[in-house]
C-alpha atoms as a PDB file:
ATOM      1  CA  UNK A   1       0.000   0.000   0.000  1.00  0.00           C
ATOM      2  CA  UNK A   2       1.114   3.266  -0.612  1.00  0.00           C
ATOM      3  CA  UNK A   3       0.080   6.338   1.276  1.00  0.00           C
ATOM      4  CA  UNK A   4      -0.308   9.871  -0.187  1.00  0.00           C
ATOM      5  CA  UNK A   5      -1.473  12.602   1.871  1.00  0.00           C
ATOM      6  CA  UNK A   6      -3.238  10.269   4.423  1.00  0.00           C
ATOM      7  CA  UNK A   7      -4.515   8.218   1.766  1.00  0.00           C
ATOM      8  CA  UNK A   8      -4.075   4.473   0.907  1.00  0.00           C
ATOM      9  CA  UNK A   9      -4.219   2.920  -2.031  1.00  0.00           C
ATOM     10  CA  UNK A  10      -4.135  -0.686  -2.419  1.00  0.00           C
ATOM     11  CA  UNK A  11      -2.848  -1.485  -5.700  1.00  0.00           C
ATOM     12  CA  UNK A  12      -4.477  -5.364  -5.558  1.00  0.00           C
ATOM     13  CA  UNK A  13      -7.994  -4.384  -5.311  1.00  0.00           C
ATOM     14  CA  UNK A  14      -7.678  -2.112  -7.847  1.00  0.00           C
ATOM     15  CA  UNK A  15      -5.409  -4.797  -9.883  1.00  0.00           C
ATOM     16  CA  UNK A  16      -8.531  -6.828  -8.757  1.00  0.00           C
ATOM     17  CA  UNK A  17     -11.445  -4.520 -10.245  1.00  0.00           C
ATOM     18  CA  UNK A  18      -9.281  -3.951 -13.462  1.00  0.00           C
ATOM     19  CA  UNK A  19      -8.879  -7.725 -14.112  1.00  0.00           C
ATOM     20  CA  UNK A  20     -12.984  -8.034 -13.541  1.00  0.00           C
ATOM     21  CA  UNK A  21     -13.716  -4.838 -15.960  1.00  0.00           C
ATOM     22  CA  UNK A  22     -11.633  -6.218 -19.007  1.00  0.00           C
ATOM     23  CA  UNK A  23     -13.315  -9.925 -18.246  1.00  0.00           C
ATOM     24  CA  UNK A  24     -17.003  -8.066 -17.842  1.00  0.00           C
ATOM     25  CA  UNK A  25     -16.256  -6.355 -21.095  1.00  0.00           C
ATOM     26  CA  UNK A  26     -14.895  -9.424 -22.779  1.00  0.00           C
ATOM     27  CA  UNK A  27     -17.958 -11.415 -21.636  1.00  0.00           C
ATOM     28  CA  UNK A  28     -20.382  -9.165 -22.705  1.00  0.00           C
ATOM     29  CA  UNK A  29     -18.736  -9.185 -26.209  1.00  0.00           C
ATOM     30  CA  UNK A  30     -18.458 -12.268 -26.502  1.00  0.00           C
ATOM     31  CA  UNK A  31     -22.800 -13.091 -25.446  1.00  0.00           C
ATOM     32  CA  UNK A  32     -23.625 -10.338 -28.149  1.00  0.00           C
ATOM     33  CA  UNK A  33     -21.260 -12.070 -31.345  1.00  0.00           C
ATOM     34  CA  UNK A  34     -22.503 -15.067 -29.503  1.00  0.00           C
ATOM     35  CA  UNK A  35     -26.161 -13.880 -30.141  1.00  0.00           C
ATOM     36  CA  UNK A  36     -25.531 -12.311 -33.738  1.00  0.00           C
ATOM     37  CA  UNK A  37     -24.234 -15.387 -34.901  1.00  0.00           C
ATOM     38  CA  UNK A  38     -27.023 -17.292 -33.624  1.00  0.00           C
ATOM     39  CA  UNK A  39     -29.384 -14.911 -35.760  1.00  0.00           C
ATOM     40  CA  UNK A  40     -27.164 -14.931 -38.724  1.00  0.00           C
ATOM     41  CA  UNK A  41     -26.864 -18.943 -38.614  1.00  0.00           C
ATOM     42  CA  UNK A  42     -31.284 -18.901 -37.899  1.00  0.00           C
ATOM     43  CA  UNK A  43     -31.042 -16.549 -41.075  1.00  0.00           C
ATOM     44  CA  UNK A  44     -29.099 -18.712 -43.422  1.00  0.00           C
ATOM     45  CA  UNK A  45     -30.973 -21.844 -42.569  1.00  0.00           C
ATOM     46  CA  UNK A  46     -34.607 -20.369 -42.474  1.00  0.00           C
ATOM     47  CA  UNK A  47     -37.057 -20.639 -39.283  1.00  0.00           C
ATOM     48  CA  UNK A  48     -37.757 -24.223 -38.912  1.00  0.00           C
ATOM     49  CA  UNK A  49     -34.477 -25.621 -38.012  1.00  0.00           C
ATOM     50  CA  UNK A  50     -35.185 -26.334 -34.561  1.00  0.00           C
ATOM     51  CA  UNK A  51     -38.304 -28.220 -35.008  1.00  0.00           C
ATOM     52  CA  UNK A  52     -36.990 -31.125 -36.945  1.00  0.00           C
ATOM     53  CA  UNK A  53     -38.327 -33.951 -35.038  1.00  0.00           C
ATOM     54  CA  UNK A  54     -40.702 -36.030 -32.873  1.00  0.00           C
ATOM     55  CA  UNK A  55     -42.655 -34.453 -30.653  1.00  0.00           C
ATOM     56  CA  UNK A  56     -45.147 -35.795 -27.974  1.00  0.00           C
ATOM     57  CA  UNK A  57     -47.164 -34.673 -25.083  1.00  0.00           C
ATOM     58  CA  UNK A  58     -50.135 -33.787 -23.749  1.00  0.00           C
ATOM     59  CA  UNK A  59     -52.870 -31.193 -23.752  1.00  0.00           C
ATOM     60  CA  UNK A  60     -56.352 -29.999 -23.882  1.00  0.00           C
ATOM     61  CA  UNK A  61     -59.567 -30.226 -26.426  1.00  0.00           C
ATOM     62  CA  UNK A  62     -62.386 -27.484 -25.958  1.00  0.00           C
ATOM     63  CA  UNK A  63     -65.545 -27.997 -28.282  1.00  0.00           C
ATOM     64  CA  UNK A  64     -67.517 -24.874 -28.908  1.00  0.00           C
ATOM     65  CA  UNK A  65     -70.772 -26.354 -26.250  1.00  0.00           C
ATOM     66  CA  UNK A  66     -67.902 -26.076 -23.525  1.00  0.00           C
ATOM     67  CA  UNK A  67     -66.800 -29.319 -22.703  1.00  0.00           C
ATOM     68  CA  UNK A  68     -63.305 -29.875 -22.168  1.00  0.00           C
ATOM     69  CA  UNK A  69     -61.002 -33.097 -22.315  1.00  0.00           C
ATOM     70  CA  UNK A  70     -57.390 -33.955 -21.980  1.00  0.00           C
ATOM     71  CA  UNK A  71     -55.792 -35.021 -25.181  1.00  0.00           C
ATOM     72  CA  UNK A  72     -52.687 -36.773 -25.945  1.00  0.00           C
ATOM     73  CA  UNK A  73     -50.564 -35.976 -29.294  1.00  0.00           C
ATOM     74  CA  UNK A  74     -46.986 -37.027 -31.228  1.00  0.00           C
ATOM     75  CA  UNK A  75     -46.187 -34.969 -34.105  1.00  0.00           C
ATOM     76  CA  UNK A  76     -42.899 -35.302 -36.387  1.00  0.00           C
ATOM     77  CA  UNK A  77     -41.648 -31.800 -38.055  1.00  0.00           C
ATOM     78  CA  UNK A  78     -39.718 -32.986 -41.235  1.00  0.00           C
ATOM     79  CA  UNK A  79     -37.387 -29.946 -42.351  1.00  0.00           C
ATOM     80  CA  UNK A  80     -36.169 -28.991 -45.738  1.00  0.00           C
ATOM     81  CA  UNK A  81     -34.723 -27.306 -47.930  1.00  0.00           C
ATOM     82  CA  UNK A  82     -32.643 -25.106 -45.947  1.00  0.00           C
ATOM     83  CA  UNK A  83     -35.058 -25.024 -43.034  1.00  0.00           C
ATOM     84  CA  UNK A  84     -37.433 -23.197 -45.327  1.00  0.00           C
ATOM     85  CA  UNK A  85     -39.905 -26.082 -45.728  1.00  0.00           C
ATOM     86  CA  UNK A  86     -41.430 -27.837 -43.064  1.00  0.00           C
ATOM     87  CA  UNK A  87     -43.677 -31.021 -43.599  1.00  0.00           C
ATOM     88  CA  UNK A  88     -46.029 -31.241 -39.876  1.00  0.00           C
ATOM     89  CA  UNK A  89     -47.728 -33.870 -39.118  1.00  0.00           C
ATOM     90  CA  UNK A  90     -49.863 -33.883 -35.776  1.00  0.00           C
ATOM     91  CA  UNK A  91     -52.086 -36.670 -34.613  1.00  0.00           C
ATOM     92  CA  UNK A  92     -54.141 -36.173 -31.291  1.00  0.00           C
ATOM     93  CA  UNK A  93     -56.747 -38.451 -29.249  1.00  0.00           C
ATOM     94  CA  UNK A  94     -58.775 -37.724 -26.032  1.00  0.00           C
ATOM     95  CA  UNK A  95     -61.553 -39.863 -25.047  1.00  0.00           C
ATOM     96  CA  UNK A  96     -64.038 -38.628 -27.610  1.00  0.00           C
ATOM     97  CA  UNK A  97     -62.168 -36.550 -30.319  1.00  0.00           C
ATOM     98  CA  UNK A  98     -59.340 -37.445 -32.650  1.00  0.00           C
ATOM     99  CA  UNK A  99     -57.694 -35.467 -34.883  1.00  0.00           C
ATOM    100  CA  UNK A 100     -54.724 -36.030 -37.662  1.00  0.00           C
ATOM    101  CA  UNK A 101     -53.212 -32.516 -38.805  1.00  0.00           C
ATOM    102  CA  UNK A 102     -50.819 -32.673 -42.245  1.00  0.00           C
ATOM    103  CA  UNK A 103     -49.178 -29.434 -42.129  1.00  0.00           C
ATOM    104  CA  UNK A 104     -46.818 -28.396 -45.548  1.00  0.00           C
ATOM    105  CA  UNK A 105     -45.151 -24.849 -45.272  1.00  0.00           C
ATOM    106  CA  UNK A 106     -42.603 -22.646 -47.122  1.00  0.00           C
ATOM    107  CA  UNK A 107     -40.999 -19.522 -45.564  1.00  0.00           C
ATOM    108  CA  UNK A 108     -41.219 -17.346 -48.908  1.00  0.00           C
ATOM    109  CA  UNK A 109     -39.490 -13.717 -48.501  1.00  0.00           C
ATOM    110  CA  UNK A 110     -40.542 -13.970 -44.930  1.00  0.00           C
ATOM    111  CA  UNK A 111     -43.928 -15.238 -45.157  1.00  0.00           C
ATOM    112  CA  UNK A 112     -45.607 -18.323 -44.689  1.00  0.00           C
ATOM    113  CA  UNK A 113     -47.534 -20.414 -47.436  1.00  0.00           C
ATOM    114  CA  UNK A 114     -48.657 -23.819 -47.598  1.00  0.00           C
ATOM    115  CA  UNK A 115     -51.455 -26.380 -47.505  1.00  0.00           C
ATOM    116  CA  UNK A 116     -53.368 -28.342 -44.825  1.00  0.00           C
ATOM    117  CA  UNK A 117     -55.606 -31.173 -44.372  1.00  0.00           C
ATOM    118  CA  UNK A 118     -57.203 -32.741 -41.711  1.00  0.00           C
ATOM    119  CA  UNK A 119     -57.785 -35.987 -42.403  1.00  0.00           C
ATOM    120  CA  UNK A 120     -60.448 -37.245 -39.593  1.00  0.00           C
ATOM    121  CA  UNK A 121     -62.994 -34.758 -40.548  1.00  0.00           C
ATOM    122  CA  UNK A 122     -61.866 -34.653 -44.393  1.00  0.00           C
ATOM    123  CA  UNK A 123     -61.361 -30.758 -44.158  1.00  0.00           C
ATOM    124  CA  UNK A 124     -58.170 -28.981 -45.847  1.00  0.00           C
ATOM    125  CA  UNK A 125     -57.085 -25.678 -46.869  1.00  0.00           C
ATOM    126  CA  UNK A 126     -54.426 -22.773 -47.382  1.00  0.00           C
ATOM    127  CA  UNK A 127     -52.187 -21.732 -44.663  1.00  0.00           C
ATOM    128  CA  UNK A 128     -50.504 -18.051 -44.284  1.00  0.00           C
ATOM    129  CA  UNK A 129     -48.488 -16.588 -41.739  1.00  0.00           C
ATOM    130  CA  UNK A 130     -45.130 -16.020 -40.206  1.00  0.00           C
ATOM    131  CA  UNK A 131     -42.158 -17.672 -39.042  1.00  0.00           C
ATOM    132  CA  UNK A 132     -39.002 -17.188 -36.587  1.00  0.00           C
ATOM    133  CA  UNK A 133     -36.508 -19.481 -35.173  1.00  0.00           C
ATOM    134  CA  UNK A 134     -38.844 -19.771 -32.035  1.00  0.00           C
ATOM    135  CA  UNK A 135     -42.334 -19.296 -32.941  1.00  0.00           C
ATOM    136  CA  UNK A 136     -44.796 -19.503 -36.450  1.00  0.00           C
ATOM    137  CA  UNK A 137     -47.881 -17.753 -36.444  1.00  0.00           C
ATOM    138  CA  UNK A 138     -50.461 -18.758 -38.826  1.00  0.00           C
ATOM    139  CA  UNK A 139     -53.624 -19.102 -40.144  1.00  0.00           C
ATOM    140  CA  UNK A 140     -55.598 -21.728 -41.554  1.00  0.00           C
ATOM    141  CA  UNK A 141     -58.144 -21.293 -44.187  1.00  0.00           C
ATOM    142  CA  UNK A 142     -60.843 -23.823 -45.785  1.00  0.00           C
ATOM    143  CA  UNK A 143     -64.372 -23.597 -47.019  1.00  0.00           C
ATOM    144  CA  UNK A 144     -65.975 -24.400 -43.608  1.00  0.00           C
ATOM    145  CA  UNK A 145     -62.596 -23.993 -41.370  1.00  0.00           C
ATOM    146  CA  UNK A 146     -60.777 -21.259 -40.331  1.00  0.00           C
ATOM    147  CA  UNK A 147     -58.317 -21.746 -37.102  1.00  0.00           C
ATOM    148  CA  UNK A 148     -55.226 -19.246 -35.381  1.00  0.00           C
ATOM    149  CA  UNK A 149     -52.161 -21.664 -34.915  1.00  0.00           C
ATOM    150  CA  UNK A 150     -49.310 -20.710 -32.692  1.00  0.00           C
ATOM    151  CA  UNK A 151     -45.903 -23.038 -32.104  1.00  0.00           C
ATOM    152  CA  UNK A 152     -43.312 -21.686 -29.718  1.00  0.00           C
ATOM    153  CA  UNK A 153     -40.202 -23.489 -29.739  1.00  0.00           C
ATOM    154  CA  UNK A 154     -37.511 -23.369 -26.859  1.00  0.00           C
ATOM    155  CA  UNK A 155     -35.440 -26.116 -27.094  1.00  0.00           C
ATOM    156  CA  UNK A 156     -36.700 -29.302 -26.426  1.00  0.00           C
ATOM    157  CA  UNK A 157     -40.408 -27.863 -25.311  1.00  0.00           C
ATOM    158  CA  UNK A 158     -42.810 -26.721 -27.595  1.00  0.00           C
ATOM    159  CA  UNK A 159     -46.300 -25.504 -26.977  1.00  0.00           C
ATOM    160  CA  UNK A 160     -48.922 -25.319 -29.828  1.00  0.00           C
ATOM    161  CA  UNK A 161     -52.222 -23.282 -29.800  1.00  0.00           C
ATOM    162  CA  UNK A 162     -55.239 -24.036 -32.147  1.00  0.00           C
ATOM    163  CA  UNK A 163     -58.170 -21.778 -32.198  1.00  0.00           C
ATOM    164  CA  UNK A 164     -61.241 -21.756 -34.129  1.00  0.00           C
ATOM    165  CA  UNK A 165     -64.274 -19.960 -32.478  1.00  0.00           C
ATOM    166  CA  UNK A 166     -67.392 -21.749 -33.305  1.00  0.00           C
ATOM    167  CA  UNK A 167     -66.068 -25.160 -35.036  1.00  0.00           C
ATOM    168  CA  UNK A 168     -66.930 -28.311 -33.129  1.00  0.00           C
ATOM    169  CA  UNK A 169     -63.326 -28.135 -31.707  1.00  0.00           C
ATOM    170  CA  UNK A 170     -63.022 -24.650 -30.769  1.00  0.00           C
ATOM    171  CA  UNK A 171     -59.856 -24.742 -29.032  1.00  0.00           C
ATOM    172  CA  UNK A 172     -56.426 -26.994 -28.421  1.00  0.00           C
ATOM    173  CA  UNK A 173     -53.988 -26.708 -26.249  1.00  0.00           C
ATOM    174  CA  UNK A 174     -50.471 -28.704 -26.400  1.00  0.00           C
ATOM    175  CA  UNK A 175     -47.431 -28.967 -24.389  1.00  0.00           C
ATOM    176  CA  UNK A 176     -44.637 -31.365 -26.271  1.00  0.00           C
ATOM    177  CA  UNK A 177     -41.188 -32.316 -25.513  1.00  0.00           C
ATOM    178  CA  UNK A 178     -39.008 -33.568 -28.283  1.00  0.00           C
ATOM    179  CA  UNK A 179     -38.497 -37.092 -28.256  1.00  0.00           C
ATOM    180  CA  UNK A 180     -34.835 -38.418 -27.461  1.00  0.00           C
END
């Protein structure tokens, strides 16, 4: 320590607090190129790279009189073309409702477009919407169908929304982990 006019300074702690600046600095750096490459790479290989994939799990079927009933699902995400095209495939059962979603999409400049078809109920249509590493947002259209999807994707977990005010199932509700 030195003193100066009654004052010490200790030269360790402030060695100390130097050393944990420049590694502070350095790790901050490093988490934002860390992050801009991780949005450059989800650029390059298109929005559906993380859902390639089994899926199963568990959720919840609401019909439009109210009832409700636990359903149970597996759905495979088959990704192409650069993570660009994504080929869905959803199947779900509760005790009284089944349903088997075929999902084809292509992220064009940005936006979603692709067909549908569900095959229980022999209903199909367009789909439209928007995609990100983590989450699509889309709708599906059909003469006597229209229904709000949502998939959010964080790493192995996935939840997927279905909504369609007024069809006999008005709402579903899915929680799936990737299989291993």
């Amino acid at each position: 320590m030195m003193q100066n006019g009654g004052y010490r300074f200790n030269w360790s702690k402030a060695l100390c607090r130097a050393v944990a600046s420049v590694v502070l600095a350095a790790g901050l750096t490093f988490t934002v190129a860390s992050l801009q490459a991780q949005e450059q790479v989800a650029e390059v290989a298109g929005p559906f790279a993380a859902l390639a994939g089994n899926w199963s799990g568990t959720g919840i079927i609401r019909t439009k009189e109210g009832a409700q009933e636990r359903i149970r699902c597996r759905g495979s995400y088959d990704v192409g073309e650069g993570a660009r095209n994504l080929r869905q495939v959803l199947r779900c059962a509760s005790d009284s409702y089944n349903f088997d979603l075929n999902t084809d999409m292509t992220q064009i400049g940005g936006q979603l477009a692709g067909n549908w078809i569900e095959n229980t109920r022999h209903v199909a249509g367009k789909i439209s919407g928007q995609a990100t590493p983590t989450t699509i947002r889309a709708r599906a259209d059909g003469d006597t169908f229209t229904a709000l999807l949502s998939v959010n994707t964080h790493g192995d977990r996935q939840s997927v929304s279905i909504l369609s005010p007024g069809a006999e199932i008005s709402e579903v509700s899915i929680a799936l982990t990737r299989g291993r």
